[in-house]
Protein backbone atom coordinates (compact mmCIF):
# COMPACT_ATOMS: atom_id res chain seq x y z
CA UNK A 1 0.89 -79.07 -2.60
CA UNK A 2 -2.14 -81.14 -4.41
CA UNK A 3 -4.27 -78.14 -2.63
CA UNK A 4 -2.47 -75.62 -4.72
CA UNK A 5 -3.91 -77.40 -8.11
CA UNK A 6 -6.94 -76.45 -8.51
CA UNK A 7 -6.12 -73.17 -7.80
CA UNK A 8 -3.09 -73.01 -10.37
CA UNK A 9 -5.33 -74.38 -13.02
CA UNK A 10 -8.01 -71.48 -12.44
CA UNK A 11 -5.50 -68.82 -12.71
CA UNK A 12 -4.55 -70.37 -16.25
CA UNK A 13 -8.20 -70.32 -17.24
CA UNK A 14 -8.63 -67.10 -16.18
CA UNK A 15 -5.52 -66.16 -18.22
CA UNK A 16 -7.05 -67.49 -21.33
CA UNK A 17 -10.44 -66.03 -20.54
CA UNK A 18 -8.70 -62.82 -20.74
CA UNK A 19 -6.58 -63.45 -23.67
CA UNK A 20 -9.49 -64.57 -25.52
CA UNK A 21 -11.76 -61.50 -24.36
CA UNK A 22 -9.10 -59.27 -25.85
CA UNK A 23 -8.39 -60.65 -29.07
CA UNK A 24 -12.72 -60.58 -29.62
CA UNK A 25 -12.28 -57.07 -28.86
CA UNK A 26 -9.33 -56.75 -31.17
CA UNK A 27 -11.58 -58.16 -33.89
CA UNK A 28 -14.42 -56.09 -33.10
CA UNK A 29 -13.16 -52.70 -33.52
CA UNK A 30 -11.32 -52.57 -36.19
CA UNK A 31 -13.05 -52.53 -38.78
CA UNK A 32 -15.67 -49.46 -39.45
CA UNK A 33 -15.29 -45.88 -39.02
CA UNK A 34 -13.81 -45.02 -34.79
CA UNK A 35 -13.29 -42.23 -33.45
CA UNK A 36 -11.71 -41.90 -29.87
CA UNK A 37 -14.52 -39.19 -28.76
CA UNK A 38 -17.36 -41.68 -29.46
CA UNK A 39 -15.92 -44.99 -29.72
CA UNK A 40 -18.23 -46.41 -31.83
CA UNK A 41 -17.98 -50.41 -32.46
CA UNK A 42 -17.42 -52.61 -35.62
CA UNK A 43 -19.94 -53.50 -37.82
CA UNK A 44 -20.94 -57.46 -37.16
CA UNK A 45 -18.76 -59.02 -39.49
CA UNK A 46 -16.70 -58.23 -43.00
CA UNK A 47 -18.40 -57.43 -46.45
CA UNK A 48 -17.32 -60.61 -47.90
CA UNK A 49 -20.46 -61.51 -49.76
CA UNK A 50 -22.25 -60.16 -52.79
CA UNK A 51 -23.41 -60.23 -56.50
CA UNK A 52 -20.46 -59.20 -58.14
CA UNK A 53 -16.91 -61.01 -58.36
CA UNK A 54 -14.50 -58.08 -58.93
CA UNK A 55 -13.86 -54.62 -58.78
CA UNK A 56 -15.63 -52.36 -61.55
CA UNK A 57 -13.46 -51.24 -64.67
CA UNK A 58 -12.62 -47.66 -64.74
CA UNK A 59 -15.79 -45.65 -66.58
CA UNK A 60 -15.02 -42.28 -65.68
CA UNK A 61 -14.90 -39.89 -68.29
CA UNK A 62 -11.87 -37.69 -68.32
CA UNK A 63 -11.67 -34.48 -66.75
CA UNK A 64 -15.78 -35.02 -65.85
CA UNK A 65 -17.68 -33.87 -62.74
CA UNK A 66 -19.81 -36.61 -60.85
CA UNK A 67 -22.48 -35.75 -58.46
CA UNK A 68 -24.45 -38.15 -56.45
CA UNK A 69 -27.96 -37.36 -55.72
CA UNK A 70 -29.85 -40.21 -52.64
CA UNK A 71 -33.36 -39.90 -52.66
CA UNK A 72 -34.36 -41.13 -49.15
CA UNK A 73 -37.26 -41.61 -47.07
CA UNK A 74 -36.15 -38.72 -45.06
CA UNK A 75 -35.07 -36.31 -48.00
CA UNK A 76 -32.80 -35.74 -50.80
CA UNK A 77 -28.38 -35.39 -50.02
CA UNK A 78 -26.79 -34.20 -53.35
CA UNK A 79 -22.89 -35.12 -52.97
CA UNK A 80 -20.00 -33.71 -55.07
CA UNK A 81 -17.69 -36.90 -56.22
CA UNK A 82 -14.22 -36.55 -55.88
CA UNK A 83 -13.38 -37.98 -58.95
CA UNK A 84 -10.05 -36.00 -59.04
CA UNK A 85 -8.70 -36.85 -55.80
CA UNK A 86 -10.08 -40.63 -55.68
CA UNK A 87 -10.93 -42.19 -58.47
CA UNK A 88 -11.12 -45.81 -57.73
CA UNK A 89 -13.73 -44.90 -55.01
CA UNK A 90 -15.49 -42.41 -57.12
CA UNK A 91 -15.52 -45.07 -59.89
CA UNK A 92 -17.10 -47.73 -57.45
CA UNK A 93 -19.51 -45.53 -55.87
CA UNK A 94 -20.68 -44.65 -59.53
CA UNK A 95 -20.94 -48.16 -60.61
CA UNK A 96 -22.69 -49.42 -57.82
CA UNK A 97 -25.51 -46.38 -57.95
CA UNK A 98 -25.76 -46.71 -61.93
CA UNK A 99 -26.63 -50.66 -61.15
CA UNK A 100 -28.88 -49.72 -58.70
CA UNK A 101 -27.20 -51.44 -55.92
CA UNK A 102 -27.89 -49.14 -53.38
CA UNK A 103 -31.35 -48.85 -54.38
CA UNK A 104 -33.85 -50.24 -51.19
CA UNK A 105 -30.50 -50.39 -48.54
CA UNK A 106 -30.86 -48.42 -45.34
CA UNK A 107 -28.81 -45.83 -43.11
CA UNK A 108 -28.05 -49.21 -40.81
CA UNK A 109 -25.21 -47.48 -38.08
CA UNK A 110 -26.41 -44.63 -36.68
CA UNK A 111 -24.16 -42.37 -34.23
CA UNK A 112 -25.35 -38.87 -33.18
CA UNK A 113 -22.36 -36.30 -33.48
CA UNK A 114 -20.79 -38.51 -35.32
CA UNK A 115 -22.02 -40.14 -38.87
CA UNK A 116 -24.62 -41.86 -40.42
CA UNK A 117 -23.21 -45.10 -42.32
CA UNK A 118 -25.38 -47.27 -45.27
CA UNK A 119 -24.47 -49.06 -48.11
CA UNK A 120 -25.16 -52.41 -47.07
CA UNK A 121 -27.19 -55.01 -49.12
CA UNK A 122 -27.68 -56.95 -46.08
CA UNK A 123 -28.77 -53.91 -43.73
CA UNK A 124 -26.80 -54.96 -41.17
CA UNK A 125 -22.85 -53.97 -41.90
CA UNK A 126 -22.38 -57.83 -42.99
CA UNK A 127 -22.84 -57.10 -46.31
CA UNK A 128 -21.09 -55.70 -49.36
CA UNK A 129 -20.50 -56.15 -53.37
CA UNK A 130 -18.61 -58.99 -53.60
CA UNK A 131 -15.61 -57.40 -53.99
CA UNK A 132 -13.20 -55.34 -52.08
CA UNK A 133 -10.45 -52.67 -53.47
CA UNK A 134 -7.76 -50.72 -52.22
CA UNK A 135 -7.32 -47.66 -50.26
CA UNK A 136 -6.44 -44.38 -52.01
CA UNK A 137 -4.47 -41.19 -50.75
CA UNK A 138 -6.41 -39.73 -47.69
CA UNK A 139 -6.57 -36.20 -47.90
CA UNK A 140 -8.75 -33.80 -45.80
CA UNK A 141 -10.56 -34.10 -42.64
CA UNK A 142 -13.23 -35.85 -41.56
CA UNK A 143 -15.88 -32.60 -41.26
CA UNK A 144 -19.26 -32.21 -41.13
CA UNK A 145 -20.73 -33.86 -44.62
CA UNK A 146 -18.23 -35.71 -45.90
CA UNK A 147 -18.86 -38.93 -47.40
CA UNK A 148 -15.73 -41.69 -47.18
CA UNK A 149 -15.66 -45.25 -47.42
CA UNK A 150 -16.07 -47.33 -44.30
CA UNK A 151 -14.32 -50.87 -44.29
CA UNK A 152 -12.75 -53.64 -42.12
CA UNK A 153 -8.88 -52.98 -42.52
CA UNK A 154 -6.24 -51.58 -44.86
CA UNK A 155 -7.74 -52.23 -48.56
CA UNK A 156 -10.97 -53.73 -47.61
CA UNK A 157 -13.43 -51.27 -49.30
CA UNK A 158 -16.37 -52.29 -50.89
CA UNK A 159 -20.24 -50.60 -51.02
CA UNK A 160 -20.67 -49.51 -47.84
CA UNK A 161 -20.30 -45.78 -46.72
CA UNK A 162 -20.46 -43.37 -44.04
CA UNK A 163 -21.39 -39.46 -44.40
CA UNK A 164 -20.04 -37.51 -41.18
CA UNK A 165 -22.69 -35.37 -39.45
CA UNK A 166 -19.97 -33.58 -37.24
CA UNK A 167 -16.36 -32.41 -37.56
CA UNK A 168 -14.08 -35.08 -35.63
CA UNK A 169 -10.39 -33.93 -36.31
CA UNK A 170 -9.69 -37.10 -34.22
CA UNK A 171 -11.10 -39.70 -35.91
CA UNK A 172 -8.04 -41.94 -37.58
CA UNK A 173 -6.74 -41.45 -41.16
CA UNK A 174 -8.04 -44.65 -42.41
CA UNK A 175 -11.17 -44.24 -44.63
CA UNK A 176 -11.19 -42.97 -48.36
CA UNK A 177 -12.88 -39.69 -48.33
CA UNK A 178 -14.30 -39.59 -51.72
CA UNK A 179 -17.60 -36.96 -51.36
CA UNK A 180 -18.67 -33.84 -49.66
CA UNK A 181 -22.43 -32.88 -49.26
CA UNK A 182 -24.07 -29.87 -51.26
CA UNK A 183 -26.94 -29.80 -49.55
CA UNK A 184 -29.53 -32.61 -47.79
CA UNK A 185 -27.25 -31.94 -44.43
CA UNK A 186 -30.98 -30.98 -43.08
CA UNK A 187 -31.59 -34.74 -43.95
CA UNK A 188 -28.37 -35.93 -42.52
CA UNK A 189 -29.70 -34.00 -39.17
CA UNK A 190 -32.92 -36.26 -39.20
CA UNK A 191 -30.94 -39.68 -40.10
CA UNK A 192 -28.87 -38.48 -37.13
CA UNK A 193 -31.30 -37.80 -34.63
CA UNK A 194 -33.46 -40.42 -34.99
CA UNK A 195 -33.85 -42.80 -31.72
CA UNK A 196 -31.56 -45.53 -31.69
CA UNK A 197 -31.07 -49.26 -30.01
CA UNK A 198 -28.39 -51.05 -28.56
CA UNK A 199 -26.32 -53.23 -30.76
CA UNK A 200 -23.74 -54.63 -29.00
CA UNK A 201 -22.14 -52.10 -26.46
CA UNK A 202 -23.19 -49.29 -29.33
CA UNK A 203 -26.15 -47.58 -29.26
CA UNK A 204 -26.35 -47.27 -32.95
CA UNK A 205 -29.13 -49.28 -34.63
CA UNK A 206 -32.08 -47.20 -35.96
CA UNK A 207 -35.44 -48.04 -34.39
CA UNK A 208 -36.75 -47.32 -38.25
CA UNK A 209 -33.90 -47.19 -41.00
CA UNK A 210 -34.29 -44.67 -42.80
CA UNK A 211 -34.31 -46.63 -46.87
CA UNK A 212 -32.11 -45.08 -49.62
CA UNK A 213 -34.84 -45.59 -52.65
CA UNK A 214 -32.34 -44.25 -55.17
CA UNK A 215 -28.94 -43.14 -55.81
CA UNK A 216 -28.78 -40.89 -59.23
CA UNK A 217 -25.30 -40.15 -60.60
CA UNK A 218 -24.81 -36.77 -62.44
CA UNK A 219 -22.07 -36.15 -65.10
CA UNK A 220 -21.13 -33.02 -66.45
């Protein structure tokens, strides 16, 4: 019987080892963009750090148009805000550009067929504003060009962003979609395409980030 033991305590180990495997993996995908075509992974960690303490105050001008215009190292994207449809995002993504916050951050998550995703002070999806705020109504579909918020969990937006360089009807309704792209998608293609490294189980992290030098918000 004292044989059996050993044994009996291994199989709990290996029990835990297992447990604990799964809840890491738990952790780790949920919280930036997925789709089940590409399953891409989590960023490192949550955007829990950053300059400001709260949420911007509403500054949108009433019945206004917004557009976004990054200047990057690969080219120019001009976006169309959906000021309309999400305001709270719209409003953030305006703030945040107008401060010059994303001014100097890089494309850090890179997925061919898939999207492009920036926004992070810390160039590494650890970083954010300080802040986070909560999830509007999700309309649309996740197509070529959009632009939505990427985030950890339910109400956990804060700078960072994602702009989709294909359609993916399957990826999950979870992330405000607050932007569509004019034009630039040429640029998209070449943020896209560039070659990529292993992070993780995700080959996702540009070999040379393309840098967002500045973000200038249109009103009209």
């Amino acid at each position: 019987m004292d044989k059996d033991i050993p044994n009996l305590k291994n199989f709990f180990l290996y029990l835990f080892g297992i447990g604990t495997a799964a809840l890491v993996l738990i952790m780790f995908f949920s919280r930036q963009p997925q789709s089940t075509a590409d399953t891409p992974e989590s960023s490192p960690s949550a955007q829990s750090t950053g300059k400001y303490s709260s949420a911007p105050k509403n500054s949108l001008k009433a019945k206004a148009k917004y557009q976004a215009i990054l200047s990057t190292e690969a080219g120019e994207i001009s976006v169309d805000l959906f000021a309309e449809e999400t305001p709270v995002a719209v409003n953030n993504f305006v703030f945040l550009s107008r401060e010059g916050f994303y001014d100097g951050t890089v494309f850090h998550r890179v997925i061919k067929d898939f999207m492009i995703q920036g926004g992070d002070p810390n160039g590494d999806g650890s970083g954010g504003p300080g802040y986070t705020f909560a999830d509007e109504s999700i309309k649309g579909d996740y197509k070529r060009g959009i632009v939505a918020m990427a985030n950890r969990g339910p109400d956990s937006n804060g700078s960072q962003f994602f702009i989709m360089h294909k359609d993916k009807p399957d990826l999950s309704k979870l992330y405000v979609i607050f932007g569509q792209v004019t034009s630039g998608m040429e640029t998209v293609d070449k943020i896209a395409t560039a070659e990529t490294i292993e992070s993780g189980a995700e080959k996702s992290t540009p070999l040379k980030p393309v840098k967002i030098t500045k973000v200038t918000i249109k009103e009209s």
